[in-house]
N, C-alpha and C. Protein backbone atom coordinates (compact mmCIF):
# COMPACT_ATOMS: atom_id res chain seq x y z
N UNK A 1 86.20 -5.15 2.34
CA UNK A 1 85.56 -6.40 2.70
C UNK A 1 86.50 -7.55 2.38
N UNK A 2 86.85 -8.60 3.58
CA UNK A 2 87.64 -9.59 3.31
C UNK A 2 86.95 -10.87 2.59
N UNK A 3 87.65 -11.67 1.75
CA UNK A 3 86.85 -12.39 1.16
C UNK A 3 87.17 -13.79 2.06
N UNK A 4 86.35 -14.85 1.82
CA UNK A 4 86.35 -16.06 2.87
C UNK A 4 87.62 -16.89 2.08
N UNK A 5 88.40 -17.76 3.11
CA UNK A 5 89.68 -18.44 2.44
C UNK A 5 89.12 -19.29 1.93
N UNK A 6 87.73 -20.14 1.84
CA UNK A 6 87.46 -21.04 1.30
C UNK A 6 86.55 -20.81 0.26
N UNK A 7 86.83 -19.84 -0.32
CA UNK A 7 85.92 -18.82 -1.43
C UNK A 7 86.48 -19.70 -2.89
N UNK A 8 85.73 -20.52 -3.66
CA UNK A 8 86.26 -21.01 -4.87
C UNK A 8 86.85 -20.11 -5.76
N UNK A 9 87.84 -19.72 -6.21
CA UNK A 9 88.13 -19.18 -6.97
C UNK A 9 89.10 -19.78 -8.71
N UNK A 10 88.88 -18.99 -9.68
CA UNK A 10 89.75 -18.99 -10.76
C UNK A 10 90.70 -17.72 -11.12
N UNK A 11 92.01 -18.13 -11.28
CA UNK A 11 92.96 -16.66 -11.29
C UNK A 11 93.84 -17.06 -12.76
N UNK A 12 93.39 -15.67 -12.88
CA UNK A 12 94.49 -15.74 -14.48
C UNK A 12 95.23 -14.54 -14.55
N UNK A 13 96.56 -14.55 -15.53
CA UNK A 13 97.29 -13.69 -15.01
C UNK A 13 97.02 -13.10 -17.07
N UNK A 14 96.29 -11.82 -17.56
CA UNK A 14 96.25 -11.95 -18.97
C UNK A 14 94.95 -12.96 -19.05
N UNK A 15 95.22 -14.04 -20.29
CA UNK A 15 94.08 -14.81 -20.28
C UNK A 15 94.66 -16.20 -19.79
N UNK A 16 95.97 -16.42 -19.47
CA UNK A 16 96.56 -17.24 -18.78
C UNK A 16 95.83 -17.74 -17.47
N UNK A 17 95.61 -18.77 -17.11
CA UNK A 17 95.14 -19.66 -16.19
C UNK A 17 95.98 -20.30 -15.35
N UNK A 18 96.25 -19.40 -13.85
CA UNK A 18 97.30 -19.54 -13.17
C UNK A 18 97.00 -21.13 -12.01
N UNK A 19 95.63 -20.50 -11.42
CA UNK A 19 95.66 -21.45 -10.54
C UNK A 19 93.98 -21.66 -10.81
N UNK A 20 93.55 -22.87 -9.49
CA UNK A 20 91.55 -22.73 -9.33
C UNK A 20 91.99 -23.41 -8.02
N UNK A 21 90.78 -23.59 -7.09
CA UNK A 21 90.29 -23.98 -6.01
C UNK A 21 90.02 -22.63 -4.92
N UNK A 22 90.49 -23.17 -3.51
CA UNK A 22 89.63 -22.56 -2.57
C UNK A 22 90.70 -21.18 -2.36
N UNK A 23 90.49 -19.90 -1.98
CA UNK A 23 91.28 -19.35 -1.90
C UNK A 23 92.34 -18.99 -1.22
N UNK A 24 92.29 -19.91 0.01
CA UNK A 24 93.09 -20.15 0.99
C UNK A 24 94.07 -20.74 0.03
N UNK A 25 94.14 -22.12 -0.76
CA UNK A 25 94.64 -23.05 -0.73
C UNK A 25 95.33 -22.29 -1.94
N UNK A 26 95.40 -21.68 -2.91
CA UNK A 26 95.86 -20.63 -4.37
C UNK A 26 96.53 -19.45 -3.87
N UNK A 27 96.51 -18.80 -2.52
CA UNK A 27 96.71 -17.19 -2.38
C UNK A 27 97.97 -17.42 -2.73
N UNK A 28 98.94 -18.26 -2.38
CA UNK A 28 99.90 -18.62 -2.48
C UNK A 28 100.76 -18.16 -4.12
N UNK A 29 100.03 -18.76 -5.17
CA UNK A 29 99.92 -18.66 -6.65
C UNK A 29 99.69 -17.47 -6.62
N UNK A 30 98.20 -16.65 -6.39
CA UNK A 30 98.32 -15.42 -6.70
C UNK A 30 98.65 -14.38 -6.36
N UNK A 31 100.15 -14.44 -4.88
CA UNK A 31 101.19 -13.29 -4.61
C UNK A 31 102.01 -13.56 -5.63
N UNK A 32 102.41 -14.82 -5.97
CA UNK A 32 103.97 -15.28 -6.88
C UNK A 32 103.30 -14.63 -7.79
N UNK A 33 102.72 -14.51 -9.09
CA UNK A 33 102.18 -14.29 -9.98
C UNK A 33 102.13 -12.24 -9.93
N UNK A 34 101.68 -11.96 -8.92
CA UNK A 34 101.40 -10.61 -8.81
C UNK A 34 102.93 -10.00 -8.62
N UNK A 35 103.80 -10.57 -8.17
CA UNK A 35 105.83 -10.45 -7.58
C UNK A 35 106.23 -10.81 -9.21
N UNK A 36 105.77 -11.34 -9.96
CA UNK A 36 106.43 -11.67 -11.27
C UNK A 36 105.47 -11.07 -12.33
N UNK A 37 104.49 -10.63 -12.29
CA UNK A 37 103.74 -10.36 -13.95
C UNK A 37 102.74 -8.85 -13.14
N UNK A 38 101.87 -8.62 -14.36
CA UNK A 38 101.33 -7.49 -13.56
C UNK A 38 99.86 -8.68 -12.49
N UNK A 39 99.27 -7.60 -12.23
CA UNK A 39 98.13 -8.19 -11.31
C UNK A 39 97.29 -9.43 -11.89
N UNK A 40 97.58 -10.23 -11.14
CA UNK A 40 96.45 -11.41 -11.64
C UNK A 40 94.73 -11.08 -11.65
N UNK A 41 94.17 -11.64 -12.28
CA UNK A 41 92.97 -11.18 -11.72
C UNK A 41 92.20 -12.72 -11.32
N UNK A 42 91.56 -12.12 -10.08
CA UNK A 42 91.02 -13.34 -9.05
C UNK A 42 89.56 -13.48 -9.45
N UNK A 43 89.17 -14.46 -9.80
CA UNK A 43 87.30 -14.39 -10.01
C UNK A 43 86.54 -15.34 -8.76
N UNK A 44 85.67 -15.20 -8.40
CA UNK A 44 84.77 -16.03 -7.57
C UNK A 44 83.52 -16.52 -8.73
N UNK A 45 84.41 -17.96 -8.63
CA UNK A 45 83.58 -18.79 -9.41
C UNK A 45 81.60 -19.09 -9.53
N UNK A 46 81.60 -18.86 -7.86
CA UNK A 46 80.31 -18.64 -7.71
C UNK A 46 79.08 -17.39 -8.41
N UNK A 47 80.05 -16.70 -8.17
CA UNK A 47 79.26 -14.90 -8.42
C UNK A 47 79.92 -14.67 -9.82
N UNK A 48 80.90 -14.97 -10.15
CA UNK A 48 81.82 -14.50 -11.44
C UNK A 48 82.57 -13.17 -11.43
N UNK A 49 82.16 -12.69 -10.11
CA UNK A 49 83.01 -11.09 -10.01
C UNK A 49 84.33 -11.21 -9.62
N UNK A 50 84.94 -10.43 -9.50
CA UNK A 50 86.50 -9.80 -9.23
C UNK A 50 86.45 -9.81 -7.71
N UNK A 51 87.77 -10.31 -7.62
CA UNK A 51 87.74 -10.10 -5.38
C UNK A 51 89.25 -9.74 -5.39
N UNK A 52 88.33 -8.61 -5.06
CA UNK A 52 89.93 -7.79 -4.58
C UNK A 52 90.51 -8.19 -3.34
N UNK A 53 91.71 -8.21 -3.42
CA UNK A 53 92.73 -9.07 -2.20
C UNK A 53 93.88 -8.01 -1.60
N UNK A 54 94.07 -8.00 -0.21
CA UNK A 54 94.92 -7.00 -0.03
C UNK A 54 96.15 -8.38 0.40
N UNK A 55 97.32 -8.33 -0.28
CA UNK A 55 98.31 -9.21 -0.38
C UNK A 55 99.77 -8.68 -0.03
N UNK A 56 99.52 -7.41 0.86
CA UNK A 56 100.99 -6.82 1.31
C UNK A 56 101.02 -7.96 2.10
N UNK A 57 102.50 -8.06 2.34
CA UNK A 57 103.31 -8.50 3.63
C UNK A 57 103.48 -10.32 3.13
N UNK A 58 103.73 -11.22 4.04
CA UNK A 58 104.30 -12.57 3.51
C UNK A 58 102.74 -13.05 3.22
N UNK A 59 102.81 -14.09 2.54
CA UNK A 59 101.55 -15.33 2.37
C UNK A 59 100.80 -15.64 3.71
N UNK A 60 101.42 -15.85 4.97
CA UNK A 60 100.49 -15.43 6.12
C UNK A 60 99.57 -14.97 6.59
N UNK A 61 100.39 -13.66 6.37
CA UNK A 61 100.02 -12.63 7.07
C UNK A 61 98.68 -12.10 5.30
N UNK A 62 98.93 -12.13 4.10
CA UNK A 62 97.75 -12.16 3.32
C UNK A 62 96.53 -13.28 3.81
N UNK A 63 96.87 -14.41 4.12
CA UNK A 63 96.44 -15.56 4.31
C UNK A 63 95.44 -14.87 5.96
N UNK A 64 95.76 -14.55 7.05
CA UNK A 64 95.49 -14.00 8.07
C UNK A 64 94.47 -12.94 8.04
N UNK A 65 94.19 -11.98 7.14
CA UNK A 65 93.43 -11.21 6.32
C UNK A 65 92.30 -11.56 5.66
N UNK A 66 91.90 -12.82 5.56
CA UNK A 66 90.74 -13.42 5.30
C UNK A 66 90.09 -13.81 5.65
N UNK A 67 88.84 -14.29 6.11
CA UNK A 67 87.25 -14.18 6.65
C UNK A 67 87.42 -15.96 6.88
N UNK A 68 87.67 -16.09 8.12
CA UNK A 68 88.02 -18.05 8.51
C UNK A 68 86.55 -18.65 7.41
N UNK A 69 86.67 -19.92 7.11
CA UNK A 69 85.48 -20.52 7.01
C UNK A 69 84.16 -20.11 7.81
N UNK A 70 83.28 -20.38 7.38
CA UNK A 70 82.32 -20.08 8.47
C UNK A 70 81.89 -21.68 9.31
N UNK A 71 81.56 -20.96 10.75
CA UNK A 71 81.52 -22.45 11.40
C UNK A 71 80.10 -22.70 11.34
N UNK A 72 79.40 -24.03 11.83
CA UNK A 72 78.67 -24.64 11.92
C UNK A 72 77.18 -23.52 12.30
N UNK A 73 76.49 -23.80 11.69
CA UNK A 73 75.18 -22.92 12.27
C UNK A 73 74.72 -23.63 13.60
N UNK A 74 74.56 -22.59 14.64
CA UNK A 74 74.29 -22.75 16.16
C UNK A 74 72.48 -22.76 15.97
N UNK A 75 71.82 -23.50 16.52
CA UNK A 75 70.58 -23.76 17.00
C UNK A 75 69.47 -23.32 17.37
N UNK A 76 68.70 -22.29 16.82
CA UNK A 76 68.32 -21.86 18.53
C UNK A 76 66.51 -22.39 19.13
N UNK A 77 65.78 -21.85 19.73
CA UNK A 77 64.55 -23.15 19.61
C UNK A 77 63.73 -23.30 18.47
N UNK A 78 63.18 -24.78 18.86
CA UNK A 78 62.47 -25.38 17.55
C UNK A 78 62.72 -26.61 17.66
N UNK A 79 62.50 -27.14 16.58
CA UNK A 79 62.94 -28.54 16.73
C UNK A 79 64.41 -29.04 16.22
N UNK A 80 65.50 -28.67 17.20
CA UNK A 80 66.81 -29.06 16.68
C UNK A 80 67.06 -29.99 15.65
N UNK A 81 66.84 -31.20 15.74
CA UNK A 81 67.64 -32.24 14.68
C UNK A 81 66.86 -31.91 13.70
N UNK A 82 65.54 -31.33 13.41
CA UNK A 82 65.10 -31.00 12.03
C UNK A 82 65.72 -29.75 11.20
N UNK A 83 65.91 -28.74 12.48
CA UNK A 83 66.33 -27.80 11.77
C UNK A 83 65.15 -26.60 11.72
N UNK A 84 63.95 -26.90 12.49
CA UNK A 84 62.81 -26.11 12.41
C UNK A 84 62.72 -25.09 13.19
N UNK A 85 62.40 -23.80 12.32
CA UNK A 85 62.88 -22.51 13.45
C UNK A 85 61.18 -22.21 13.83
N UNK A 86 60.63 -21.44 14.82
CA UNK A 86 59.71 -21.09 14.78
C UNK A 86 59.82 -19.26 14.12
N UNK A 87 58.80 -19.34 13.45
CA UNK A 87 58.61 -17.31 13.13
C UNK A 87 57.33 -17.59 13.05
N UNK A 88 56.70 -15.92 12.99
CA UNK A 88 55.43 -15.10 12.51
C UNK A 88 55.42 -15.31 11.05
N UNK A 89 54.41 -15.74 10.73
CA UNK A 89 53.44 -16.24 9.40
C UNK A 89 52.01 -15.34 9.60
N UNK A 90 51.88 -14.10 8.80
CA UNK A 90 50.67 -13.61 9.20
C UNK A 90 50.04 -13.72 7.24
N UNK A 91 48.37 -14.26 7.78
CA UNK A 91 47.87 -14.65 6.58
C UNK A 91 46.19 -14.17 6.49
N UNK A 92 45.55 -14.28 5.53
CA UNK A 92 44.13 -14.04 5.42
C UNK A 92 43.56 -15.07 6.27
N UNK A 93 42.50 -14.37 6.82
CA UNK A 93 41.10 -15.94 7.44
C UNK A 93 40.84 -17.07 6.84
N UNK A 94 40.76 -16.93 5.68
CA UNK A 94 40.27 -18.03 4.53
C UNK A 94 41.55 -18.82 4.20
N UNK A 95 43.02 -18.33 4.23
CA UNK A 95 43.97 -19.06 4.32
C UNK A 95 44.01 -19.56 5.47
N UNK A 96 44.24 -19.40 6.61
CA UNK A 96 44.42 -20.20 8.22
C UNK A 96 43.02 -21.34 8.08
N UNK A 97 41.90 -20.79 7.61
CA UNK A 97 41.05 -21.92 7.15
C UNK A 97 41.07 -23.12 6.96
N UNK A 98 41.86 -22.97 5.44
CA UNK A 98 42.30 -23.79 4.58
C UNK A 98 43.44 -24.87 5.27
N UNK A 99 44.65 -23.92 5.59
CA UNK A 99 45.59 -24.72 6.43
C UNK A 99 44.99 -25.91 7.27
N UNK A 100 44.16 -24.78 8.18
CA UNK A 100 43.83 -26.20 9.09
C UNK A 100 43.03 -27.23 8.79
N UNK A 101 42.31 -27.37 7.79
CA UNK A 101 41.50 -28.91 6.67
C UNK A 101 43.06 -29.35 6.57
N UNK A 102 43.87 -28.77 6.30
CA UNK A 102 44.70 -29.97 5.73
C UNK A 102 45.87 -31.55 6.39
N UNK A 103 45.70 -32.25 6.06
CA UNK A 103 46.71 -33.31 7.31
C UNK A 103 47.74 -32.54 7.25
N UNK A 104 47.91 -33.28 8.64
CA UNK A 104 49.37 -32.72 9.49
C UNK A 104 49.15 -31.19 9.67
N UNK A 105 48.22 -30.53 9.45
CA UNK A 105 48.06 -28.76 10.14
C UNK A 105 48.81 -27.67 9.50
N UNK A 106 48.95 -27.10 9.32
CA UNK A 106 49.09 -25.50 8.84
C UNK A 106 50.81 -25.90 9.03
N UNK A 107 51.73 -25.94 9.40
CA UNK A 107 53.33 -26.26 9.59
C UNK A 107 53.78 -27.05 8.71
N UNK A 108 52.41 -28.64 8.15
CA UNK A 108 52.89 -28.94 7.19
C UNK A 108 53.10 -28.71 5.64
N UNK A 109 51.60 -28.19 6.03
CA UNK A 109 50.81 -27.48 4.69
C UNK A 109 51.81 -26.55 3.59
N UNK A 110 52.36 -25.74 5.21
CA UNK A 110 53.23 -24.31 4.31
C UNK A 110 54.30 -25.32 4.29
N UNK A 111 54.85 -26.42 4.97
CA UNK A 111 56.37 -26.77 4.61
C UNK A 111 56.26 -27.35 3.32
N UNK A 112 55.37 -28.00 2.87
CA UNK A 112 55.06 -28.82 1.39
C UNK A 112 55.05 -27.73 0.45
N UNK A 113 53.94 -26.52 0.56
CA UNK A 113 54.09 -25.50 -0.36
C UNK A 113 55.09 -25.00 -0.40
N UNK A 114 56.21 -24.34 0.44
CA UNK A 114 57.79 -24.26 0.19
C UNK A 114 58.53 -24.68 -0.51
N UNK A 115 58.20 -26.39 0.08
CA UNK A 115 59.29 -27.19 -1.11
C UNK A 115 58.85 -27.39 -2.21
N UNK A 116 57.98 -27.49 -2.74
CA UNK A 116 56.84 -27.43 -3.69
C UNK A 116 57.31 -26.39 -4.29
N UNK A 117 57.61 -25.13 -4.47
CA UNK A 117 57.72 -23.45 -5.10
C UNK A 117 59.13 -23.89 -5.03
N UNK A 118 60.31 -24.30 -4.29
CA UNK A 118 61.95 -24.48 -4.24
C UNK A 118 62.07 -25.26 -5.07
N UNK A 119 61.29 -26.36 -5.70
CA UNK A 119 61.73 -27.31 -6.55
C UNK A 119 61.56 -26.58 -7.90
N UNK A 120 60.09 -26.16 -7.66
CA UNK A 120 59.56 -25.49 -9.12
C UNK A 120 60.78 -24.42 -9.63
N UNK A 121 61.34 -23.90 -8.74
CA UNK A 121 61.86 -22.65 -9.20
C UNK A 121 63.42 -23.17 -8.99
N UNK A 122 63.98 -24.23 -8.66
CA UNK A 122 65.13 -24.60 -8.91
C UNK A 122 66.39 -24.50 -10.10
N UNK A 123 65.34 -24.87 -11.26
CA UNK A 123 65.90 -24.77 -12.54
C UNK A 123 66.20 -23.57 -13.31
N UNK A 124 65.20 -23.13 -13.03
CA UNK A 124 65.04 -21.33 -13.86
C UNK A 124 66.08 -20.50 -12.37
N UNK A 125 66.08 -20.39 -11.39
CA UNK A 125 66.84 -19.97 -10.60
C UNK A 125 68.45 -20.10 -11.26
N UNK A 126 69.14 -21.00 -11.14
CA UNK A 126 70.26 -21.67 -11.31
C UNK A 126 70.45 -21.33 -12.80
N UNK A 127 69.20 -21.43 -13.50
CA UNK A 127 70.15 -20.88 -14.97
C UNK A 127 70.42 -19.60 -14.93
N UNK A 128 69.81 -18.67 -13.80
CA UNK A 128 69.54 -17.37 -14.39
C UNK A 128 71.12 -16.97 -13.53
N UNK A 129 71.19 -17.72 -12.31
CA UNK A 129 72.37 -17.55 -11.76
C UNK A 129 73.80 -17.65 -12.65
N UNK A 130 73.70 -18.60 -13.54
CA UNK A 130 74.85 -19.34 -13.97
C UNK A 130 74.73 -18.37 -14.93
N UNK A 131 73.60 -18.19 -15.53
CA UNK A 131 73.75 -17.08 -16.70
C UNK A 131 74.83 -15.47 -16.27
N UNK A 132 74.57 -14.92 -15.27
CA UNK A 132 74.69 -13.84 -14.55
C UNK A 132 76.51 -14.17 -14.23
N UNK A 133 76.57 -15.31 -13.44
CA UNK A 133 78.12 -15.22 -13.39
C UNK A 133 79.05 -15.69 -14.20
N UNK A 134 78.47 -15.99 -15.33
CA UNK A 134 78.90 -16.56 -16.41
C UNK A 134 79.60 -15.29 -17.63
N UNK A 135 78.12 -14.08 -17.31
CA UNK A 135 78.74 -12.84 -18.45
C UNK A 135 79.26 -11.78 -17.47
N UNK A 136 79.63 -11.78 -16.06
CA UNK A 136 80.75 -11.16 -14.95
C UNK A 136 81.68 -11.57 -15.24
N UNK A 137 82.45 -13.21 -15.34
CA UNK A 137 83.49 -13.62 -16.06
C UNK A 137 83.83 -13.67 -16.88
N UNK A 138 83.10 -13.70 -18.31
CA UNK A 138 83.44 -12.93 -19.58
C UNK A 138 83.49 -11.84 -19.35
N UNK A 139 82.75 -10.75 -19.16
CA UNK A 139 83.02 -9.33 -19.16
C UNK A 139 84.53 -9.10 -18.74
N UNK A 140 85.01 -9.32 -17.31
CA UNK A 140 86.04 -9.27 -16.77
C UNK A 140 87.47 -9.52 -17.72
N UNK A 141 87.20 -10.24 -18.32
CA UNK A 141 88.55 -11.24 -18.91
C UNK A 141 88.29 -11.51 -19.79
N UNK A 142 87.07 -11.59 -20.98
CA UNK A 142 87.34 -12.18 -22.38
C UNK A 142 86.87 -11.02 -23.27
N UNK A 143 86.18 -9.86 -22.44
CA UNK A 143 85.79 -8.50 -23.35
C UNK A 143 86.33 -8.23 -24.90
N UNK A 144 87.74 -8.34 -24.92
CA UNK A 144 88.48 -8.34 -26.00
C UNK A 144 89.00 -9.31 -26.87
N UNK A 145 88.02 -10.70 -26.60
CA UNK A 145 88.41 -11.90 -27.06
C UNK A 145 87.73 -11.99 -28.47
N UNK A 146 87.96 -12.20 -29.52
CA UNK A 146 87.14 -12.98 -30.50
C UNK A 146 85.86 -13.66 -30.41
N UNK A 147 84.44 -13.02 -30.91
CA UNK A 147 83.60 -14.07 -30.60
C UNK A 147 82.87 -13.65 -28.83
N UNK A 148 83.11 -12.73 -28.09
CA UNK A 148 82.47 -11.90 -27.22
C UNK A 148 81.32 -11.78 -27.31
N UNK A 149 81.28 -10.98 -27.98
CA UNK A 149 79.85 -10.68 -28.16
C UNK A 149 78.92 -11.57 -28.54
N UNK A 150 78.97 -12.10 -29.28
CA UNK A 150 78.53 -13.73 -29.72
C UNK A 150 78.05 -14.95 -28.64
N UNK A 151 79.12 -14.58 -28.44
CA UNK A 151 79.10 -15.19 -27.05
C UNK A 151 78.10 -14.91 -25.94
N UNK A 152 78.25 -13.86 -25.71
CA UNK A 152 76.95 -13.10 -24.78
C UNK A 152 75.23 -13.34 -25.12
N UNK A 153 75.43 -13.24 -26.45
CA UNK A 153 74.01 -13.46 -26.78
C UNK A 153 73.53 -14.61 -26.91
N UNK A 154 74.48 -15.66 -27.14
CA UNK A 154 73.69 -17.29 -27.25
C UNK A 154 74.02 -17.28 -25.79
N UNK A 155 75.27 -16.99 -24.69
CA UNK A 155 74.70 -17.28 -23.22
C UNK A 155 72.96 -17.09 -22.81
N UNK A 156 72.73 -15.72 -23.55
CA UNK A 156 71.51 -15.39 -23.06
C UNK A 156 69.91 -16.24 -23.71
N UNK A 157 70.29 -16.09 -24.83
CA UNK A 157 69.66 -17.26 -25.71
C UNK A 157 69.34 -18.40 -25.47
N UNK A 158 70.45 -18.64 -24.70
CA UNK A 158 70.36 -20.15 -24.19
C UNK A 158 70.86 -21.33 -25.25
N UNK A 159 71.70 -20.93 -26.11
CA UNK A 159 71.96 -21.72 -27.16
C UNK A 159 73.31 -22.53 -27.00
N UNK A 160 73.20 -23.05 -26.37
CA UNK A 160 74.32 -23.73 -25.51
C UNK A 160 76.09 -24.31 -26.92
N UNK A 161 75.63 -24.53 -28.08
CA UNK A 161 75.84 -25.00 -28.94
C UNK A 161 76.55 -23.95 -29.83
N UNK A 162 75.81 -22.72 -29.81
CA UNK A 162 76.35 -21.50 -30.51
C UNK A 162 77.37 -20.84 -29.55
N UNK A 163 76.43 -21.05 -28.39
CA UNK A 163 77.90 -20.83 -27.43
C UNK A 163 79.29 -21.46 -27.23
N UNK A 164 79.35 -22.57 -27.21
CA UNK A 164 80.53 -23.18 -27.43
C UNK A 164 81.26 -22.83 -28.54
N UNK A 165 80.52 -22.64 -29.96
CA UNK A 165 81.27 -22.10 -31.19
C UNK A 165 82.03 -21.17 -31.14
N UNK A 166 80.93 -20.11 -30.03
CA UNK A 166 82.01 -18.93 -30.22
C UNK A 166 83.06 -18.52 -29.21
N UNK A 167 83.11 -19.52 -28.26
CA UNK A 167 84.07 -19.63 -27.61
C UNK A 167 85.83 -20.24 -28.22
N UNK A 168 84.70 -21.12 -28.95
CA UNK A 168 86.43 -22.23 -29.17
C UNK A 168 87.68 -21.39 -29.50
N UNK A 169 87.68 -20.61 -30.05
CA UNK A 169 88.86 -19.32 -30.36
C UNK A 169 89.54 -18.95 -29.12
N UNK A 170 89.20 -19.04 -27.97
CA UNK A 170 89.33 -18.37 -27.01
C UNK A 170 90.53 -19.52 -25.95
N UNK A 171 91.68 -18.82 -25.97
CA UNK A 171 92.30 -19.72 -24.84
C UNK A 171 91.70 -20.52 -24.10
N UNK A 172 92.69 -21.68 -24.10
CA UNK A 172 91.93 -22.92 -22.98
C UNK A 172 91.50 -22.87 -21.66
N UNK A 173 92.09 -21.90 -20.98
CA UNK A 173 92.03 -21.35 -19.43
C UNK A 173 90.42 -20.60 -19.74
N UNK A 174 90.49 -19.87 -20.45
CA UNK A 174 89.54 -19.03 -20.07
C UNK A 174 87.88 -19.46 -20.75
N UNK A 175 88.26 -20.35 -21.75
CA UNK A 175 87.00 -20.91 -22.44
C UNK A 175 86.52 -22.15 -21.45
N UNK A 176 87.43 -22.83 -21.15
CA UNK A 176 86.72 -23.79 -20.10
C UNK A 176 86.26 -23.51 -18.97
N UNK A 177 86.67 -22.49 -17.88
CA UNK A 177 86.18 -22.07 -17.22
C UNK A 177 84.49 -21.33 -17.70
N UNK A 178 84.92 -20.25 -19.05
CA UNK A 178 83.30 -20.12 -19.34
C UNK A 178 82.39 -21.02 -19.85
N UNK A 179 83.19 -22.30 -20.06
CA UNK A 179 81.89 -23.71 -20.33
C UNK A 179 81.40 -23.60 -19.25
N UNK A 180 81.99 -23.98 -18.43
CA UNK A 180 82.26 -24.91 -16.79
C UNK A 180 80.96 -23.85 -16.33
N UNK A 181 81.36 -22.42 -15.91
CA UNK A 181 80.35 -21.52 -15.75
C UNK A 181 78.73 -21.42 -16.04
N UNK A 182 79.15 -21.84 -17.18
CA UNK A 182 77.85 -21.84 -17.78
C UNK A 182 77.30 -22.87 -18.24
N UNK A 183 77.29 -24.11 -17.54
CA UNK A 183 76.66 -25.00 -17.61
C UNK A 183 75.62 -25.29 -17.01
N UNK A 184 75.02 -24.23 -15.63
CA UNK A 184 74.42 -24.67 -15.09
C UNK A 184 73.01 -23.90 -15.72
N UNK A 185 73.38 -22.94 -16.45
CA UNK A 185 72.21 -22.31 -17.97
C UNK A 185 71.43 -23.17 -18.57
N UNK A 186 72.15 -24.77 -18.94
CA UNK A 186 71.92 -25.43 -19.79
C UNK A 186 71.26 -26.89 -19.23
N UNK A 187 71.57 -26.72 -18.16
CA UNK A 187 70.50 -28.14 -17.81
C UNK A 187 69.05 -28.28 -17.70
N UNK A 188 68.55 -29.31 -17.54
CA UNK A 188 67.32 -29.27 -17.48
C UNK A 188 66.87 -28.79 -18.36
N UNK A 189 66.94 -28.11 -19.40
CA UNK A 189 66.74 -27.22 -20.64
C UNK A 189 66.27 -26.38 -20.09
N UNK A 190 66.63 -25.68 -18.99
CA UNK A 190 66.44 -24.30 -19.00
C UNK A 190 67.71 -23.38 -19.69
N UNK A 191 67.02 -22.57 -20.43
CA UNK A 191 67.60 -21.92 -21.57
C UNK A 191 67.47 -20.53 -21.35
């Protein structure tokens, strides 16, 4: 599976911190790096996992090997400039009921309850995310660091504070990136 060139990434070569940004714009860094030291390892900042890269042949032709951006989402009916698709919504009697008492009709009803449940679940979503790619990128690269384990458990804890403690030991490349990571654990006080 090719990964997308505009895939955020962080690459360290050891616990060394070679390059960051999109991966188009770094592949560059992480052939030189792989031609001079052993294998870098590439993380996707998003997910926190490992993306394996097939990097024979010049920067191009690696570069050529990757999944273009993705283009613009195409349309199809509904109400274009909103963005409104039509589908099948199948529900109880007493719900279609309900819908229709309410202003603006059953389309608005469920679009409010949507955003309504997306907001609610925004916070706890995103920590649980940040949590998740947060101990993929430790696991990967700080396993053998000082303060690991420690580490893992106030990520999970949510102890944002104990976490930082037991990071600070930890090279600058690789501890800031696991702040950076895991910040999104800590907002909102979701913990």
């Amino acid at each position: 599976m090719s990964a997308s060139i505009d895939l955020p990434v962080v690459v360290f070569s050891a616990h060394r911190l070679i390059a960051r940004g999109p991966l188009g714009a770094v592949l560059a860094d992480i052939r030189a790096a792989a031609e001079a030291e052993t294998a870098p390892l590439v993380i996707d900042l998003a997910t926190g996992r490992v993306v394996d890269l097939d990097l024979r042949g010049t920067v191009d032709e690696a570069t050529a090997r990757l999944t273009p951006a993705p283009e613009p989402e195409k349309r199809g009916p509904g109400r274009p400039k909103l963005g409104v698709t039509a589908r099948e919504v199948t529900l109880l009697p007493r719900h279609w009921d309900w819908l229709a008492g309410q202003p603006g009709g059953a389309s608005v009803a469920l679009r409010k309850l949507v955003e309504g449940a997306l907001k609610e679940a925004e916070g706890p979503d995103r920590a649980r995310r940040s949590k998740e790619a947060t101990y993929r990128f430790m696991t990967a690269i700080a396993g053998d660091l000082p303060g690991y384990e420690e580490a893992t458990r106030m990520l999970f804890a949510g102890d944002w504070t104990a976490f930082d403690a037991a990071t600070e030991a930890w090279p600058e490349g690789v501890r800031e990136t696991a702040r950076g990571m895991a910040a999104g654990a800590w907002r909102n006080g979701a913990g």
